[in-house]
C-alpha atoms as a PDB file:
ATOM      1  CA  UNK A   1     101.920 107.327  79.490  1.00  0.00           C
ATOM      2  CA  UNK A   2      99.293 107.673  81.697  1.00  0.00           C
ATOM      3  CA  UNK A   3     100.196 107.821  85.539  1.00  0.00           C
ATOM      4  CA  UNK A   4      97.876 107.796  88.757  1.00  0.00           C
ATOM      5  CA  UNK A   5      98.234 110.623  91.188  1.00  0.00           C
ATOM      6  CA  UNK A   6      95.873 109.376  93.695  1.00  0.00           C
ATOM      7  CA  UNK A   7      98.432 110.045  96.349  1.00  0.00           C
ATOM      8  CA  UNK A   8      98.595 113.635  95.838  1.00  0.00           C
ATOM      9  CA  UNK A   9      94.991 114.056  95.434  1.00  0.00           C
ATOM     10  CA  UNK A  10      94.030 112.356  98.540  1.00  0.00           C
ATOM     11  CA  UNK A  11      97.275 114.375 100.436  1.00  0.00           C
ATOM     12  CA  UNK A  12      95.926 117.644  99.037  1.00  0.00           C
ATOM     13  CA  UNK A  13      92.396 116.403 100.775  1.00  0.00           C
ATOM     14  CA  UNK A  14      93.815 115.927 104.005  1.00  0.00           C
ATOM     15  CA  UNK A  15      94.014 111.967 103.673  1.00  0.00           C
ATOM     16  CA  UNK A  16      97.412 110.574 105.059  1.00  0.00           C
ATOM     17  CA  UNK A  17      97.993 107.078 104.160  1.00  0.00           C
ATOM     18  CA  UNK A  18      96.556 104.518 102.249  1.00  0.00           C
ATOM     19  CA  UNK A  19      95.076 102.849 104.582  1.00  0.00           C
ATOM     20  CA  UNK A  20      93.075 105.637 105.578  1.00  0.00           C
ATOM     21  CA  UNK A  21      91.973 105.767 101.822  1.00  0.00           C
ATOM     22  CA  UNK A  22      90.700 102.563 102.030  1.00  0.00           C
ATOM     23  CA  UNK A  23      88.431 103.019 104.763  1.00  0.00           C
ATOM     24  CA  UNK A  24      87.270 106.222 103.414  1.00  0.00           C
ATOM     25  CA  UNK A  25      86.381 104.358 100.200  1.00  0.00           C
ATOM     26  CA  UNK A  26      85.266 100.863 100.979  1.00  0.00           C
ATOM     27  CA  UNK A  27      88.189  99.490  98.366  1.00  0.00           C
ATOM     28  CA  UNK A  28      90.154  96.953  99.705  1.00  0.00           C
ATOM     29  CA  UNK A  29      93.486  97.753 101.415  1.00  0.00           C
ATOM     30  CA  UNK A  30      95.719  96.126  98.962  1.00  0.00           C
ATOM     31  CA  UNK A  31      94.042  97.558  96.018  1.00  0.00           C
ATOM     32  CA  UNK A  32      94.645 100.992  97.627  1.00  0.00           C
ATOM     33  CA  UNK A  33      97.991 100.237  98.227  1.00  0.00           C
ATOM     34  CA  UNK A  34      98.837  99.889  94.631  1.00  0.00           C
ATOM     35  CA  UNK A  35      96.306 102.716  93.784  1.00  0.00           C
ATOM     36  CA  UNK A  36      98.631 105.022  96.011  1.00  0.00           C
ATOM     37  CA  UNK A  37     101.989 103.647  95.113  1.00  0.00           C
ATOM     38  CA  UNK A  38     101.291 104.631  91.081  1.00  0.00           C
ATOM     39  CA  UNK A  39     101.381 100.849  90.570  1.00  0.00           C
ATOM     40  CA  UNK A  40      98.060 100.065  89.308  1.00  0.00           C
ATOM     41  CA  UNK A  41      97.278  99.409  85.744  1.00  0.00           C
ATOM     42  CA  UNK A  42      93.904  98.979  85.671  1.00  0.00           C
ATOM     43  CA  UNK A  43      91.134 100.436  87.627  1.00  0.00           C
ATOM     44  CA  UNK A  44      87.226  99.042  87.253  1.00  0.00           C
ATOM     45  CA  UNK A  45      84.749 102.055  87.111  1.00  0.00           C
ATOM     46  CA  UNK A  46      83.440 101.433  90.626  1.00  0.00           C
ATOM     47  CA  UNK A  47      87.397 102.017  92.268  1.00  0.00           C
ATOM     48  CA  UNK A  48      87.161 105.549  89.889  1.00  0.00           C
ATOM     49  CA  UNK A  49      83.562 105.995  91.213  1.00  0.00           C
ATOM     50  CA  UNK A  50      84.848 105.772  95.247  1.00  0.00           C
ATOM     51  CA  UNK A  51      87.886 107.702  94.667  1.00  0.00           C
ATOM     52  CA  UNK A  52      86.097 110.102  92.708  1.00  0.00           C
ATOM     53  CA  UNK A  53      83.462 110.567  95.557  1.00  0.00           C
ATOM     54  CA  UNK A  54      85.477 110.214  98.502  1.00  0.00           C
ATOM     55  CA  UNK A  55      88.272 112.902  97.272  1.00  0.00           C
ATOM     56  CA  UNK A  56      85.327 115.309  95.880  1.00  0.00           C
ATOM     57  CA  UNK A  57      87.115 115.082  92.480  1.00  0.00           C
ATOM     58  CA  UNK A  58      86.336 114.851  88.768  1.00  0.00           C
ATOM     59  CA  UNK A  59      88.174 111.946  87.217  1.00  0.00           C
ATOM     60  CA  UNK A  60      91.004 114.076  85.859  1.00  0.00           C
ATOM     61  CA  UNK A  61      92.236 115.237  88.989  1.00  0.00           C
ATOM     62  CA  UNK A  62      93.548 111.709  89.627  1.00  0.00           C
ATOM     63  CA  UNK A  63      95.276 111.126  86.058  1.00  0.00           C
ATOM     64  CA  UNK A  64      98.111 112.573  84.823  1.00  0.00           C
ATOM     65  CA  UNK A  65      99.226 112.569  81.138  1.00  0.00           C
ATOM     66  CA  UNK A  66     103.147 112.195  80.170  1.00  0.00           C
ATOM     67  CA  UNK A  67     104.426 111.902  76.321  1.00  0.00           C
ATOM     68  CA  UNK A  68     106.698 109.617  76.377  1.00  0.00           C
ATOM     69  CA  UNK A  69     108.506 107.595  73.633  1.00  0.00           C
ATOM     70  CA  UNK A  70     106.246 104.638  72.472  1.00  0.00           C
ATOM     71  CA  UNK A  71     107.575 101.082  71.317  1.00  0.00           C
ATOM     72  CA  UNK A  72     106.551  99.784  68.272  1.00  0.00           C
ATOM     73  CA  UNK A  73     104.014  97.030  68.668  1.00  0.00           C
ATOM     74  CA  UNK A  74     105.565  93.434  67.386  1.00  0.00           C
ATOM     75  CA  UNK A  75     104.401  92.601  63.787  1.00  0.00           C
ATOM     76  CA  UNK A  76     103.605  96.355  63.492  1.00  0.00           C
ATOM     77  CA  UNK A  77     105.054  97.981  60.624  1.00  0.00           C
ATOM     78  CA  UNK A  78     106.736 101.525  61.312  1.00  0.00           C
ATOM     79  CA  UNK A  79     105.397 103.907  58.989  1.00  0.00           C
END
């Protein structure tokens, strides 16, 4: 599973809260809030874009990869 670690980031940058996120980057405060909180599922490339600026990080630095156990999809064969 893929997990956002925008929190860390930004507290490794020197950036607080959330709030102060999102008037760094423009993004609304609610978005941020679930940015922040890990609770975001889907990002559009112009959120990555302002994080990615505003933090002075590549992409990577705000994703973080964990194998975990995956459910079959329904109608999906095992094989």
């Amino acid at each position: 599973m893929v997990r956002l670690i925008v929190k860390e980031t930004a507290e490794n940058a020197g950036i607080k809260s959330a709030y102060e996120l999102a008037q760094r980057t423009g993004i609304p405060v609610r978005s941020v809030y679930r940015i922040w909180n890990g609770e975001a599922t889907m990002l559009g490339l112009d959120t990555i874009d302002a994080l990615c600026y505003t933090l002075e990080v590549p992409i990577a630095q705000l994703l973080r990869y964990e194998r975990t156990p995956r459910k079959p999809k329904k109608g999906k064969k095992e094989a």
